[in-house]
PDB file of N, CA and C in Angstrom:
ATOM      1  N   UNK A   1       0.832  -1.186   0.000  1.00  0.00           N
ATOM      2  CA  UNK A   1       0.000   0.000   0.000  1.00  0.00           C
ATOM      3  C   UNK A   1       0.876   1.249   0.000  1.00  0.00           C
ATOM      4  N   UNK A   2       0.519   2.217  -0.705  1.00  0.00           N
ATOM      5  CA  UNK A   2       0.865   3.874  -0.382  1.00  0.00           C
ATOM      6  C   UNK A   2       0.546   4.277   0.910  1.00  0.00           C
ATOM      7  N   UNK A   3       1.239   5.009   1.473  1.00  0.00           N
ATOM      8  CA  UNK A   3       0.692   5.789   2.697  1.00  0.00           C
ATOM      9  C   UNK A   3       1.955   6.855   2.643  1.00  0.00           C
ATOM     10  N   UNK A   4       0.858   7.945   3.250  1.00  0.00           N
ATOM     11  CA  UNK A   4       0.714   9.757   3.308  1.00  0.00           C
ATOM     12  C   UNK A   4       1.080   9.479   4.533  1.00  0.00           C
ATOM     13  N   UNK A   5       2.426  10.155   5.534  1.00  0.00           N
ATOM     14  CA  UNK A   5       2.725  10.765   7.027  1.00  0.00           C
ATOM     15  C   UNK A   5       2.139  12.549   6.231  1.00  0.00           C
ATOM     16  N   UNK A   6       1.155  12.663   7.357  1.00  0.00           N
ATOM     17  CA  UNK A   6       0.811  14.202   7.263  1.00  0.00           C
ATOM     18  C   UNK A   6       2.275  14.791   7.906  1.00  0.00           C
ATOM     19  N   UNK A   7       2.068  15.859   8.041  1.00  0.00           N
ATOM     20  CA  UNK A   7       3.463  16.495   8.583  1.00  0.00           C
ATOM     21  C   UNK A   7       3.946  16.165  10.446  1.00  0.00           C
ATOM     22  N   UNK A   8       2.550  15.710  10.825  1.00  0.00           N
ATOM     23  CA  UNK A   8       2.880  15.791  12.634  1.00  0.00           C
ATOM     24  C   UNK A   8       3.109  14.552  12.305  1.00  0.00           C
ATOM     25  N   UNK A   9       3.037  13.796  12.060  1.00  0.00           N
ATOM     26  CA  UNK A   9       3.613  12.251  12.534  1.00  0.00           C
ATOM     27  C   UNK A   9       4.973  12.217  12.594  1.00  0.00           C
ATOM     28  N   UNK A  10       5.033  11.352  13.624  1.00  0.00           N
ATOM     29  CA  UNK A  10       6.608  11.167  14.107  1.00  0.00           C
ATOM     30  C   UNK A  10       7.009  10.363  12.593  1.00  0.00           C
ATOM     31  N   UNK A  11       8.337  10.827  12.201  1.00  0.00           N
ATOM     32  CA  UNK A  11       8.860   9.836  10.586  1.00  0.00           C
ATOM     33  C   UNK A  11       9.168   8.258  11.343  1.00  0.00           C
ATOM     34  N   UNK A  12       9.141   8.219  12.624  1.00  0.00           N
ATOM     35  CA  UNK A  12      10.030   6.836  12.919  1.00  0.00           C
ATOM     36  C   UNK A  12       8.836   5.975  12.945  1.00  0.00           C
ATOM     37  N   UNK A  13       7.871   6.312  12.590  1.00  0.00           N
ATOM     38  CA  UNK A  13       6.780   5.444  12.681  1.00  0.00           C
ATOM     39  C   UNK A  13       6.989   4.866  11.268  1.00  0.00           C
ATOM     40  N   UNK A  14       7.344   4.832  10.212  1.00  0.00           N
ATOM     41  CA  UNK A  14       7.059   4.785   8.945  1.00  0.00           C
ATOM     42  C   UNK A  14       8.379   3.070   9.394  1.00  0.00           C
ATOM     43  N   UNK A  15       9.447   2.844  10.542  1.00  0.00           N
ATOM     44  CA  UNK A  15      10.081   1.350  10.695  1.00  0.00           C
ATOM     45  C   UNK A  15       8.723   0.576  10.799  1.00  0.00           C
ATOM     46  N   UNK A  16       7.452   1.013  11.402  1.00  0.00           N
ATOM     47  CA  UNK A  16       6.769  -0.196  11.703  1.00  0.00           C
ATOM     48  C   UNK A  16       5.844  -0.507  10.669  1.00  0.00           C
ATOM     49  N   UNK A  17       5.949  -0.119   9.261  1.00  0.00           N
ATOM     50  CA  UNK A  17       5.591  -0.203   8.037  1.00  0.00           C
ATOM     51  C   UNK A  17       6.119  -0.475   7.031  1.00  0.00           C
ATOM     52  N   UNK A  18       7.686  -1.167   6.982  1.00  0.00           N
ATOM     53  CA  UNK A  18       8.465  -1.753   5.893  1.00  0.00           C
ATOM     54  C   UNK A  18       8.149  -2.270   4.810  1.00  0.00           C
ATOM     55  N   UNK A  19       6.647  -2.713   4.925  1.00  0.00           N
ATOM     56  CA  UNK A  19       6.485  -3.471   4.075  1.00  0.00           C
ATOM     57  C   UNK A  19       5.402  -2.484   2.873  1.00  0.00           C
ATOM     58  N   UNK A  20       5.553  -1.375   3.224  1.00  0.00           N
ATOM     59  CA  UNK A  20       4.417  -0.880   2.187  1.00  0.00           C
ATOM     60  C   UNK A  20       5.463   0.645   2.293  1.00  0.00           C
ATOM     61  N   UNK A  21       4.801   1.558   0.974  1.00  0.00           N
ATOM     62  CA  UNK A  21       5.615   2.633   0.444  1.00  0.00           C
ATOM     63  C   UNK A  21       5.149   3.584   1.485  1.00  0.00           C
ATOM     64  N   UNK A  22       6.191   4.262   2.001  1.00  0.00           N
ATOM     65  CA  UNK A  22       5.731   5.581   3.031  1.00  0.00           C
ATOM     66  C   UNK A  22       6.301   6.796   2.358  1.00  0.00           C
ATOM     67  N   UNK A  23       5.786   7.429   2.350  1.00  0.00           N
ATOM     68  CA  UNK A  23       6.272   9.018   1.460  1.00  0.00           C
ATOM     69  C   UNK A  23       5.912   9.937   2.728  1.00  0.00           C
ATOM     70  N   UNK A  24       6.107  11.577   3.019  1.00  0.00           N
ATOM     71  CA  UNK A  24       5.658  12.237   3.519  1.00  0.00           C
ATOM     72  C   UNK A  24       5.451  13.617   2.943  1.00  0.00           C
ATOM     73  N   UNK A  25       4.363  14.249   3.637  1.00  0.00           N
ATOM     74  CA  UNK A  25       3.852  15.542   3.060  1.00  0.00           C
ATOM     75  C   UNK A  25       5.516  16.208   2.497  1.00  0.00           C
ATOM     76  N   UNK A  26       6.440  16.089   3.829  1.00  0.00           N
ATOM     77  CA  UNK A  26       7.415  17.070   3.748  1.00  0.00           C
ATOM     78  C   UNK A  26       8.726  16.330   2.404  1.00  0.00           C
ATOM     79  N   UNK A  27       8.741  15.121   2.351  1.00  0.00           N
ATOM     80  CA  UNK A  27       9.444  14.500   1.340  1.00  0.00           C
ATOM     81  C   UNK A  27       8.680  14.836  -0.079  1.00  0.00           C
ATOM     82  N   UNK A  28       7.360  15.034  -0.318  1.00  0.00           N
ATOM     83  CA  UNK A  28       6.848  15.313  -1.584  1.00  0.00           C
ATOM     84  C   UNK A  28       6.650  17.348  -1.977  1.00  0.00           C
ATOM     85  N   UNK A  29       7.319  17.782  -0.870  1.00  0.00           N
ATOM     86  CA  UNK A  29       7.482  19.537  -0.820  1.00  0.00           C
ATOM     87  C   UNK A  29       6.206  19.816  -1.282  1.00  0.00           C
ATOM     88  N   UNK A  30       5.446  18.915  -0.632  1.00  0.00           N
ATOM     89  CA  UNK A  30       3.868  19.787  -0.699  1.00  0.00           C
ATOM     90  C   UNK A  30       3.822  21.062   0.588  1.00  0.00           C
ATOM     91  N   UNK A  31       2.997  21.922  -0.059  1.00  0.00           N
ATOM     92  CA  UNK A  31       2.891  23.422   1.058  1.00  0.00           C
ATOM     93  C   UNK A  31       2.682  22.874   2.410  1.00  0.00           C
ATOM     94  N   UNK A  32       3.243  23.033   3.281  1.00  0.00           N
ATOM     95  CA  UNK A  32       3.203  23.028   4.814  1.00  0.00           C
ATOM     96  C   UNK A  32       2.005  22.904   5.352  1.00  0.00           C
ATOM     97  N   UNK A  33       1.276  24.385   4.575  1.00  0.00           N
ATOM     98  CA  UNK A  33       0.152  24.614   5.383  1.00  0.00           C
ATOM     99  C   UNK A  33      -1.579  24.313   4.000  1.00  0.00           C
ATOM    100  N   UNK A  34      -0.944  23.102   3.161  1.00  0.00           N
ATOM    101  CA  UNK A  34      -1.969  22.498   3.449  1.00  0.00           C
ATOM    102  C   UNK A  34      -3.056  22.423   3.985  1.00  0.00           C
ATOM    103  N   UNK A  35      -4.440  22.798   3.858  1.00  0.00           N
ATOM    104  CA  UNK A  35      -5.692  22.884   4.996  1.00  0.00           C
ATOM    105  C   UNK A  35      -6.310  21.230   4.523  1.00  0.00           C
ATOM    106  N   UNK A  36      -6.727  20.813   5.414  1.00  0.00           N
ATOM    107  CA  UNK A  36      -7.089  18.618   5.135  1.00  0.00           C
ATOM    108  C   UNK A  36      -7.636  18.333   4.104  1.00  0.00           C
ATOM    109  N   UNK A  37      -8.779  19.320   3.670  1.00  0.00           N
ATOM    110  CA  UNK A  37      -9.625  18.877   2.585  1.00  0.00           C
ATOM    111  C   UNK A  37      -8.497  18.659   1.059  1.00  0.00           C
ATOM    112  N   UNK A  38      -7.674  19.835   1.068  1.00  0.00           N
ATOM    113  CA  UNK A  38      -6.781  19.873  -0.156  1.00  0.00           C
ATOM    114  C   UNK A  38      -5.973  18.691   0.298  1.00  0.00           C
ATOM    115  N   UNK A  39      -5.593  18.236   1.773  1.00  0.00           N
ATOM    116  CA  UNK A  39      -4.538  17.191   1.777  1.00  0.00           C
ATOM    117  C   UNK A  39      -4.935  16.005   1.590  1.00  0.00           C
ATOM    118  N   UNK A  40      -6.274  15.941   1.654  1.00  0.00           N
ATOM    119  CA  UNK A  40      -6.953  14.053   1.404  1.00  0.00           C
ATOM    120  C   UNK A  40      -7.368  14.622  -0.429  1.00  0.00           C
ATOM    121  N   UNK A  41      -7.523  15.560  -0.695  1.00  0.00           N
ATOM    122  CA  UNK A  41      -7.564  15.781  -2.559  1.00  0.00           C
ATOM    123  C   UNK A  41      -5.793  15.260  -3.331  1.00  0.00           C
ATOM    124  N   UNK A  42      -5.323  15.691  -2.684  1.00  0.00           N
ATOM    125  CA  UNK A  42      -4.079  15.682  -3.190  1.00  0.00           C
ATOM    126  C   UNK A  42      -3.626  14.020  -3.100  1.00  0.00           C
ATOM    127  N   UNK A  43      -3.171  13.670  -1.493  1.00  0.00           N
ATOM    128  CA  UNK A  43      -3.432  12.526  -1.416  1.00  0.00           C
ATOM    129  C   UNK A  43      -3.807  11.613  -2.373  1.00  0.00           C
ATOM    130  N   UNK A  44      -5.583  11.597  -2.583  1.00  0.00           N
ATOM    131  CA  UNK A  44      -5.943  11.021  -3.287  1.00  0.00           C
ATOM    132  C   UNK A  44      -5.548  11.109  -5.033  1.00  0.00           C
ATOM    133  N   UNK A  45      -5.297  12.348  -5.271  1.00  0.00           N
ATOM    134  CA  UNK A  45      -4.729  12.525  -6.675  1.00  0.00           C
ATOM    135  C   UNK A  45      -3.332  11.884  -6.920  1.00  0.00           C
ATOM    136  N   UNK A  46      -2.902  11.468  -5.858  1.00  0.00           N
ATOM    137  CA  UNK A  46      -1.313  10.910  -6.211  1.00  0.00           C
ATOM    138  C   UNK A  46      -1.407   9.043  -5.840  1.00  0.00           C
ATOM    139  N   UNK A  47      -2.634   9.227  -5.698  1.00  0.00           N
ATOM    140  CA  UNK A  47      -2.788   7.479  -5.568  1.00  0.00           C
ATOM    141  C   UNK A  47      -2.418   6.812  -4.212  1.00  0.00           C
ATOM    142  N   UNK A  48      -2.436   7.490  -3.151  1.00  0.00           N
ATOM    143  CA  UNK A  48      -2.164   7.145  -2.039  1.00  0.00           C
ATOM    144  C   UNK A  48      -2.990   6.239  -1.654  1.00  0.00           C
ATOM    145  N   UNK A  49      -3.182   5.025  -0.629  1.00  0.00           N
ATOM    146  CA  UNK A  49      -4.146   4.383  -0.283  1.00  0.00           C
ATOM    147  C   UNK A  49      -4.837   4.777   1.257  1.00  0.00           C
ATOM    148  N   UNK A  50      -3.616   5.166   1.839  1.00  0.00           N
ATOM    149  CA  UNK A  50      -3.860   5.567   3.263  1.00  0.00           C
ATOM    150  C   UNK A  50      -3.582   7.115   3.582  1.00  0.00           C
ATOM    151  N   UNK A  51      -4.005   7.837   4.898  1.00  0.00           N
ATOM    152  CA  UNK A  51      -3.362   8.945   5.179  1.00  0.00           C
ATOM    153  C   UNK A  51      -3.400   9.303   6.296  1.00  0.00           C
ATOM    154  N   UNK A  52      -1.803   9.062   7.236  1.00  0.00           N
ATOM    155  CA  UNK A  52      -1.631   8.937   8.396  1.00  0.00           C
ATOM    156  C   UNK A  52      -1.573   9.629   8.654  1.00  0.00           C
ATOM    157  N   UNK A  53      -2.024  10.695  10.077  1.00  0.00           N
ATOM    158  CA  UNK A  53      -2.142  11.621  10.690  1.00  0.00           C
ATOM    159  C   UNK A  53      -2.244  11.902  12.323  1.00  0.00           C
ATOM    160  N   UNK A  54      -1.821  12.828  12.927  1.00  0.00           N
ATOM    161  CA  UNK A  54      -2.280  13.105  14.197  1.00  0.00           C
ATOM    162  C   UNK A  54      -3.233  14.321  14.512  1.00  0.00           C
ATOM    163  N   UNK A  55      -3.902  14.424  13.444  1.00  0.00           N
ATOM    164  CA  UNK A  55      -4.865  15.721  13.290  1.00  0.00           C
ATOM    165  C   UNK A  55      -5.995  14.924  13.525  1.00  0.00           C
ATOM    166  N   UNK A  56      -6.289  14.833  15.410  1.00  0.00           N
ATOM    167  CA  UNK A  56      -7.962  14.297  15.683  1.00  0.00           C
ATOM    168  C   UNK A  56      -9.253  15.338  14.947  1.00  0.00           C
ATOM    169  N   UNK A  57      -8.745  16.259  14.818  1.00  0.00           N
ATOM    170  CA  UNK A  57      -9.952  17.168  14.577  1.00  0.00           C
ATOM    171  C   UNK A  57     -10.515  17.101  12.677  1.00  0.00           C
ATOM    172  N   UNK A  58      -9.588  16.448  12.129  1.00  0.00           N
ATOM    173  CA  UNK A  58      -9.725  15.860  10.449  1.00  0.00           C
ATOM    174  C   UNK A  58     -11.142  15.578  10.144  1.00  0.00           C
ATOM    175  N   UNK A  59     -11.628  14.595  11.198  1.00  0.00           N
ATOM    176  CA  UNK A  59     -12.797  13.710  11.115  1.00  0.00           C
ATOM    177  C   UNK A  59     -14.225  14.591  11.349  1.00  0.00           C
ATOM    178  N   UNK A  60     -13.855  15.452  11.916  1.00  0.00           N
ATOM    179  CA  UNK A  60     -14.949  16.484  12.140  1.00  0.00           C
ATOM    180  C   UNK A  60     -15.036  17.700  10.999  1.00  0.00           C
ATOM    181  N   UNK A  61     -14.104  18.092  10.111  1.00  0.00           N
ATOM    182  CA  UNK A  61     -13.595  18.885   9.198  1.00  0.00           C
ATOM    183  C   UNK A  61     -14.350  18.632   8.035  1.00  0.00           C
ATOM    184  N   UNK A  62     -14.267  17.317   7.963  1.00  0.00           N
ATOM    185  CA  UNK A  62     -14.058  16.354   6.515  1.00  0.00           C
ATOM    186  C   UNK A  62     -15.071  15.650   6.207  1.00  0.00           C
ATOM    187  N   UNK A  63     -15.796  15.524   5.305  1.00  0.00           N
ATOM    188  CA  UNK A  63     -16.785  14.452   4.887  1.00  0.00           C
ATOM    189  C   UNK A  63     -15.829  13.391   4.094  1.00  0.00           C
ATOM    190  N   UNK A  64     -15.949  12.259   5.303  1.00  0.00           N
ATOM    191  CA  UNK A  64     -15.061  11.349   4.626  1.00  0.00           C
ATOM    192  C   UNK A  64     -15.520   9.987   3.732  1.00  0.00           C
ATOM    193  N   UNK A  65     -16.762  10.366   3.274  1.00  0.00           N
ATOM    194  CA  UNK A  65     -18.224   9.036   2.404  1.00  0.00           C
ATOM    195  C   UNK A  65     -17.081   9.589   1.202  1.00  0.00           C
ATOM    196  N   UNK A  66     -17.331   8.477   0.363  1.00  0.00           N
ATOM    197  CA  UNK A  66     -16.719   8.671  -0.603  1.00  0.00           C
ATOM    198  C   UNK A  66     -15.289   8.918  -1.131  1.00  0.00           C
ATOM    199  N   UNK A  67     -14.458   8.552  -0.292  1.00  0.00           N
ATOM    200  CA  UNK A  67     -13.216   8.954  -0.362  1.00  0.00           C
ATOM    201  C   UNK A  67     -12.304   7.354  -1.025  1.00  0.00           C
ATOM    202  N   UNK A  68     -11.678   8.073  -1.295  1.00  0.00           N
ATOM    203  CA  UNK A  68     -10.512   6.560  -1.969  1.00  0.00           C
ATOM    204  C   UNK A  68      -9.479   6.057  -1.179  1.00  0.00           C
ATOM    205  N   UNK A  69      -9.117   7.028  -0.414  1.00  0.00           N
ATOM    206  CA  UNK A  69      -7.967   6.562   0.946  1.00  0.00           C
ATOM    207  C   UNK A  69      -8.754   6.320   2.122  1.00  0.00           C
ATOM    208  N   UNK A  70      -8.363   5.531   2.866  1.00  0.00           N
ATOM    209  CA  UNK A  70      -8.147   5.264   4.199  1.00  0.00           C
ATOM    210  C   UNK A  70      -7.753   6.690   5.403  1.00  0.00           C
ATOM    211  N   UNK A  71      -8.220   6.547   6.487  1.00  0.00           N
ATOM    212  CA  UNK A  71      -7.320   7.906   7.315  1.00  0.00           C
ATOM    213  C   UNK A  71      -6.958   6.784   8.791  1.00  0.00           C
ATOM    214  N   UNK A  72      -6.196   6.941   9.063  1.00  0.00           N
ATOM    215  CA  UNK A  72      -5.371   6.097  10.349  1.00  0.00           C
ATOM    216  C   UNK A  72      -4.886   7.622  11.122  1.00  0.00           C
ATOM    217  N   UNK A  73      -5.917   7.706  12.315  1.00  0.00           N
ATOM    218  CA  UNK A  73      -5.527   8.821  13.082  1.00  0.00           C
ATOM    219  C   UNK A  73      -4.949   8.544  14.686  1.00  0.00           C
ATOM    220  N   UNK A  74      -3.743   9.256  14.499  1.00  0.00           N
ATOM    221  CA  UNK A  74      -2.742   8.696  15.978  1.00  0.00           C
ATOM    222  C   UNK A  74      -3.854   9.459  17.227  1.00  0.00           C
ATOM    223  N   UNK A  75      -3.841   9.004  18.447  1.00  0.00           N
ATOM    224  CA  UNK A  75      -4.048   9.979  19.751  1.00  0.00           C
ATOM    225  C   UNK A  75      -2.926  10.402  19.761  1.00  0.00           C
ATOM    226  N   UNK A  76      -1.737  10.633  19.398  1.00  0.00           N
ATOM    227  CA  UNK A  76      -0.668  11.359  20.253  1.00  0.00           C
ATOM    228  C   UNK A  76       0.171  11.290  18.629  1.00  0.00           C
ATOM    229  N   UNK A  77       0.986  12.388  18.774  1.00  0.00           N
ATOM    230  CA  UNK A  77       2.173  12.776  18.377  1.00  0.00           C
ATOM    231  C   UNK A  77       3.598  12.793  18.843  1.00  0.00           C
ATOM    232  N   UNK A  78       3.694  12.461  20.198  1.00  0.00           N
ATOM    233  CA  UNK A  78       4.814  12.360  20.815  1.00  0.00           C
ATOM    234  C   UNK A  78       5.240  10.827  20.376  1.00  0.00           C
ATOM    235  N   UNK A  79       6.573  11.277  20.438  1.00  0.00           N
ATOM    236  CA  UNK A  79       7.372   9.748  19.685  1.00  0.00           C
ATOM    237  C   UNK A  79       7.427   9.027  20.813  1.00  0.00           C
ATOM    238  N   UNK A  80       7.851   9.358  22.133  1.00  0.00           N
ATOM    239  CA  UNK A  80       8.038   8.364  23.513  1.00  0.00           C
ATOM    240  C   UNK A  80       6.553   7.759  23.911  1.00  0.00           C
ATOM    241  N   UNK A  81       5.544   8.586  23.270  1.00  0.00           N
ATOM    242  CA  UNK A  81       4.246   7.945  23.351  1.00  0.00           C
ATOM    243  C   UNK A  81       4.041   6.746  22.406  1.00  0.00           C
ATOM    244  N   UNK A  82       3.955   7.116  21.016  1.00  0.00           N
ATOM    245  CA  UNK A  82       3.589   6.663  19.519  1.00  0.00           C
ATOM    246  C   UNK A  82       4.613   5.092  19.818  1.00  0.00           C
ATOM    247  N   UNK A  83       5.912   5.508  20.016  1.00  0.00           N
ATOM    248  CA  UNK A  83       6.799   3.902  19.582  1.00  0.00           C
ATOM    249  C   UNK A  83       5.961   3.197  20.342  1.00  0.00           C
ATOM    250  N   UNK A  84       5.335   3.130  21.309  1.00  0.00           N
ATOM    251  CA  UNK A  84       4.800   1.675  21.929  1.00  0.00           C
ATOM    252  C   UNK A  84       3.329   1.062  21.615  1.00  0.00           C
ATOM    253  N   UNK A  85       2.786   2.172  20.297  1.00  0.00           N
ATOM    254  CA  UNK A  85       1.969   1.021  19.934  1.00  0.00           C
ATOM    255  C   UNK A  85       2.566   0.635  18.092  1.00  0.00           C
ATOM    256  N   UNK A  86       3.535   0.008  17.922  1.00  0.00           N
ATOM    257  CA  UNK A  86       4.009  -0.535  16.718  1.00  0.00           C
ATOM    258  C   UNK A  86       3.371  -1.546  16.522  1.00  0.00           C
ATOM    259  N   UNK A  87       2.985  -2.180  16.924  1.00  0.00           N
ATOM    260  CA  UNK A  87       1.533  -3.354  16.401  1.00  0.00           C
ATOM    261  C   UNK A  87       0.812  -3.088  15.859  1.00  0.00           C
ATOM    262  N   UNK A  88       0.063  -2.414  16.968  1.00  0.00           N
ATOM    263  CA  UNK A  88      -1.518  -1.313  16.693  1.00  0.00           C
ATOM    264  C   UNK A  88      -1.311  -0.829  15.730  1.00  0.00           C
ATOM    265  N   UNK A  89      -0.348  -0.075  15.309  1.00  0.00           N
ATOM    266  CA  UNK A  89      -0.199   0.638  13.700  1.00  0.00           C
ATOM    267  C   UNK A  89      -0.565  -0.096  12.997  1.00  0.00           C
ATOM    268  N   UNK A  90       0.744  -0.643  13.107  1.00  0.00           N
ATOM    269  CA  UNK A  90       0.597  -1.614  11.893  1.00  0.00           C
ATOM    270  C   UNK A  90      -0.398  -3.157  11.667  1.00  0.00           C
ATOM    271  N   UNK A  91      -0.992  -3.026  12.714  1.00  0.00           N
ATOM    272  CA  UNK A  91      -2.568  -3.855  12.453  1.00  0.00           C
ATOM    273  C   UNK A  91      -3.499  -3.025  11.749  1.00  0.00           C
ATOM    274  N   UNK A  92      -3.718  -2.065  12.030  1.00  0.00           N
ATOM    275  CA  UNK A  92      -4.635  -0.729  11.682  1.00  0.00           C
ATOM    276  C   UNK A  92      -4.371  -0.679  10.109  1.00  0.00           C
ATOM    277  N   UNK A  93      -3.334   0.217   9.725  1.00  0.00           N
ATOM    278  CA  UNK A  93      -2.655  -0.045   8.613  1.00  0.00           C
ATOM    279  C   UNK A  93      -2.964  -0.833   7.339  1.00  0.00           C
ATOM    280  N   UNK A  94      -2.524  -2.157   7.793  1.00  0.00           N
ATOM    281  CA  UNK A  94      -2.949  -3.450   7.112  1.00  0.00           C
ATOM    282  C   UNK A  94      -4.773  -3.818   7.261  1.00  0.00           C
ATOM    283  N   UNK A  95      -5.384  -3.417   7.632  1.00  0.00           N
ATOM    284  CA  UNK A  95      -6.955  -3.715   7.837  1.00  0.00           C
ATOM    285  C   UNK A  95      -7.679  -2.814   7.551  1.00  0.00           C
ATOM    286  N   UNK A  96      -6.912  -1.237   7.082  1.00  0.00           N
ATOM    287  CA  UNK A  96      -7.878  -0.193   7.101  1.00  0.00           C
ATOM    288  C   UNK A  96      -8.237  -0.423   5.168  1.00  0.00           C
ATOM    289  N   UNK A  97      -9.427  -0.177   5.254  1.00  0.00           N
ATOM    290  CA  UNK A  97      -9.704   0.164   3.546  1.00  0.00           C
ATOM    291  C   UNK A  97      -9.905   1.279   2.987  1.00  0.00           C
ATOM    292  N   UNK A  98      -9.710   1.112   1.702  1.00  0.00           N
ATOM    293  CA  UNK A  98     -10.341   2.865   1.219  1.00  0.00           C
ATOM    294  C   UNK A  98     -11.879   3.311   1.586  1.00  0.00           C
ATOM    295  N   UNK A  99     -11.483   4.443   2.186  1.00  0.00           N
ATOM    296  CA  UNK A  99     -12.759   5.018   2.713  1.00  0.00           C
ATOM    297  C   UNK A  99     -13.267   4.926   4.124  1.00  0.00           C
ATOM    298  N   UNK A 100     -11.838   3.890   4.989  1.00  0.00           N
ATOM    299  CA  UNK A 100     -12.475   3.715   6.140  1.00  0.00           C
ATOM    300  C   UNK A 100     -11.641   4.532   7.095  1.00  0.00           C
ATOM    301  N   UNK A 101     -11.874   4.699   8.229  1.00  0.00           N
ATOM    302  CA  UNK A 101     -10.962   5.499   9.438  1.00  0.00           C
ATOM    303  C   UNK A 101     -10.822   4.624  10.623  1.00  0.00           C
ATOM    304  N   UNK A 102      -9.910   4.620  11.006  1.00  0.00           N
ATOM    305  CA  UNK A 102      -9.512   4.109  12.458  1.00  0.00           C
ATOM    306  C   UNK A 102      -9.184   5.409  13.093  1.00  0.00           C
ATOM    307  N   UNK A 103      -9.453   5.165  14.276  1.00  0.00           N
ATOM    308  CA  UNK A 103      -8.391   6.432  15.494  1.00  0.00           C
ATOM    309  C   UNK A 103      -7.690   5.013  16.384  1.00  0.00           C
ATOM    310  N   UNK A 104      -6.547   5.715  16.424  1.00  0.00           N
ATOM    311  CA  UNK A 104      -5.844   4.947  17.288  1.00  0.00           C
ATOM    312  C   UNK A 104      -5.849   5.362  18.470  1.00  0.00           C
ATOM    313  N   UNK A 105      -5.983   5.319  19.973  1.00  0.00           N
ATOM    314  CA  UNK A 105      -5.907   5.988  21.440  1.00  0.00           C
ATOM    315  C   UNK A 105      -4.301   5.390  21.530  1.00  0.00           C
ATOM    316  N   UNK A 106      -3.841   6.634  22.271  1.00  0.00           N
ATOM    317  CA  UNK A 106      -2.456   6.670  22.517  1.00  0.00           C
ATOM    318  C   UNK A 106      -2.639   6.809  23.964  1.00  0.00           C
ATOM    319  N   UNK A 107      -3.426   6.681  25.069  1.00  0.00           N
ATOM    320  CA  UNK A 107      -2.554   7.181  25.939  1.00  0.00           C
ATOM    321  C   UNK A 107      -1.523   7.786  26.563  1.00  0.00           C
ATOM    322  N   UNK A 108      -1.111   8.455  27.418  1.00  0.00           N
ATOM    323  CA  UNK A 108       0.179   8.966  27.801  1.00  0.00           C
ATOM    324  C   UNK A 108       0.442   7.874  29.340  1.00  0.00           C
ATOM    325  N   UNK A 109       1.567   7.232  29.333  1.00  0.00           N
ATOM    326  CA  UNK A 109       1.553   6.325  30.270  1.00  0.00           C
ATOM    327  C   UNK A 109       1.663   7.268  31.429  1.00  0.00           C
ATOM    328  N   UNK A 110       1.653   6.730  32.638  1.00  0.00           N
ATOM    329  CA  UNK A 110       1.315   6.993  33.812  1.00  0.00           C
ATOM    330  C   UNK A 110       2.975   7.557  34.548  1.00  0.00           C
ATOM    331  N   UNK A 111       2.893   9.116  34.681  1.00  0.00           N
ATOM    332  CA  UNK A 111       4.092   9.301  35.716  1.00  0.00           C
ATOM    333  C   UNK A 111       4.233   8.213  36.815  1.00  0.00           C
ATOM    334  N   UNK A 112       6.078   8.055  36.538  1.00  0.00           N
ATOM    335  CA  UNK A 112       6.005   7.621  38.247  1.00  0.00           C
ATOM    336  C   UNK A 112       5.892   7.934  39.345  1.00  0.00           C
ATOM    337  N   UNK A 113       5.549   7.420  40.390  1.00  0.00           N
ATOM    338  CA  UNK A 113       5.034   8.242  41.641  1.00  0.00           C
ATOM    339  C   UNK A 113       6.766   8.089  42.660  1.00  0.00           C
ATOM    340  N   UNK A 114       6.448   9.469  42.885  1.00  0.00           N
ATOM    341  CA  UNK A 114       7.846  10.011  43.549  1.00  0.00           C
ATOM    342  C   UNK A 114       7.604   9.575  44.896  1.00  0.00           C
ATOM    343  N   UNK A 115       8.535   8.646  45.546  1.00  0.00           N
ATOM    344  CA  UNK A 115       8.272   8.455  46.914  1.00  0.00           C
ATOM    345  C   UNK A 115       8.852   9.391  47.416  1.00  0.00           C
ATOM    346  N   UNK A 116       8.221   9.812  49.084  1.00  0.00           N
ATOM    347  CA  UNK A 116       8.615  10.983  49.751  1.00  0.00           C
ATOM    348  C   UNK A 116       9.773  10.252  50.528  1.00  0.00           C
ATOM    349  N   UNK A 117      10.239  10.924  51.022  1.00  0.00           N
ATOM    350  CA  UNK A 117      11.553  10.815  52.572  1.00  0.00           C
ATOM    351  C   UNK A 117      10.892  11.682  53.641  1.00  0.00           C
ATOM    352  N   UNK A 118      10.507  10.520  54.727  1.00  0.00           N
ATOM    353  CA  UNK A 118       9.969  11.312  55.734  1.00  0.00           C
ATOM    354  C   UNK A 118      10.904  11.575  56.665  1.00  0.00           C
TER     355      UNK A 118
END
C-alpha cells in the first residue's frame, strides 16, 4: 500500500511499516500549510491508499463518504508515546480500507510516583 505521514507524525513510525511505500507531506514539498480537505484531494490525486495523521480534529472537518484513501488517526504525536503502539499501527494499517478510518488511542503512560523521605 501507499501511505501519506501528514506532517505531525513522528517519521520513525514509517520502521513499523516496511512493508508498504511511506512518502511524507514534507518528502513530496507539498505546502506546509496544506488545509485537510486539499490534503486528502491531493493525497488522493497521487494514488495514495492511506493517510496517516495526528490531526484528531480531520474527522470532524471532513466528509469522509466517498473517499478513496483510508485515514489512520494517531491519539498522540509524541514519539516516547507513539513507539509503543508498533503493532496497533501496523494492524490498523494493514486492515484499514479505502474510505475507512480508524483512530488509534495513545494514551500517555502513567508518571512515576515520587516516593517521599519522611
Amino acid at each position: 500500500m501507499r501511505i501519506l505521514f501528514d506532517k505531525n507524525v513522528p517519521v520513525g513510525v514509517r520502521h513499523f511499516l516496511r512493508k508498504h511505500e511511506v512518502r511524507t507531506v514534507v518528502e513530496l514539498k507539498w505546502p506546509p500549510k496544506l488545509q485537510n480537505g486539499e490534503l486528502l484531494r491531493a493525497a488522493e490525486a497521487e494514488a495514495f491508499d492511506i493517510l496517516v495523521t495526528c490531526d484528531q480534529n480531520i474527522t470532524y472537518q471532513q466528509n469522509l463518504t466517498r473517499r478513496n484513501l483510508a485515514l489512520v488517526v494517531f491519539g498522540s504525536n509524541i514519539w516516547r508515546v507513539v513507539q509503543f503502539y508498533s503493532e496497533l499501527i501496523g494492524a490498523k494499517v494493514d486492515t484499514t480500507r479505502p474510505g475507512g478510518y480508524c483512530f488509534i488511542e495513545m494514551p500517555h503512560p502513567a508518571k512515576p510516583v515520587k516516593k517521599s523521605i519522611d
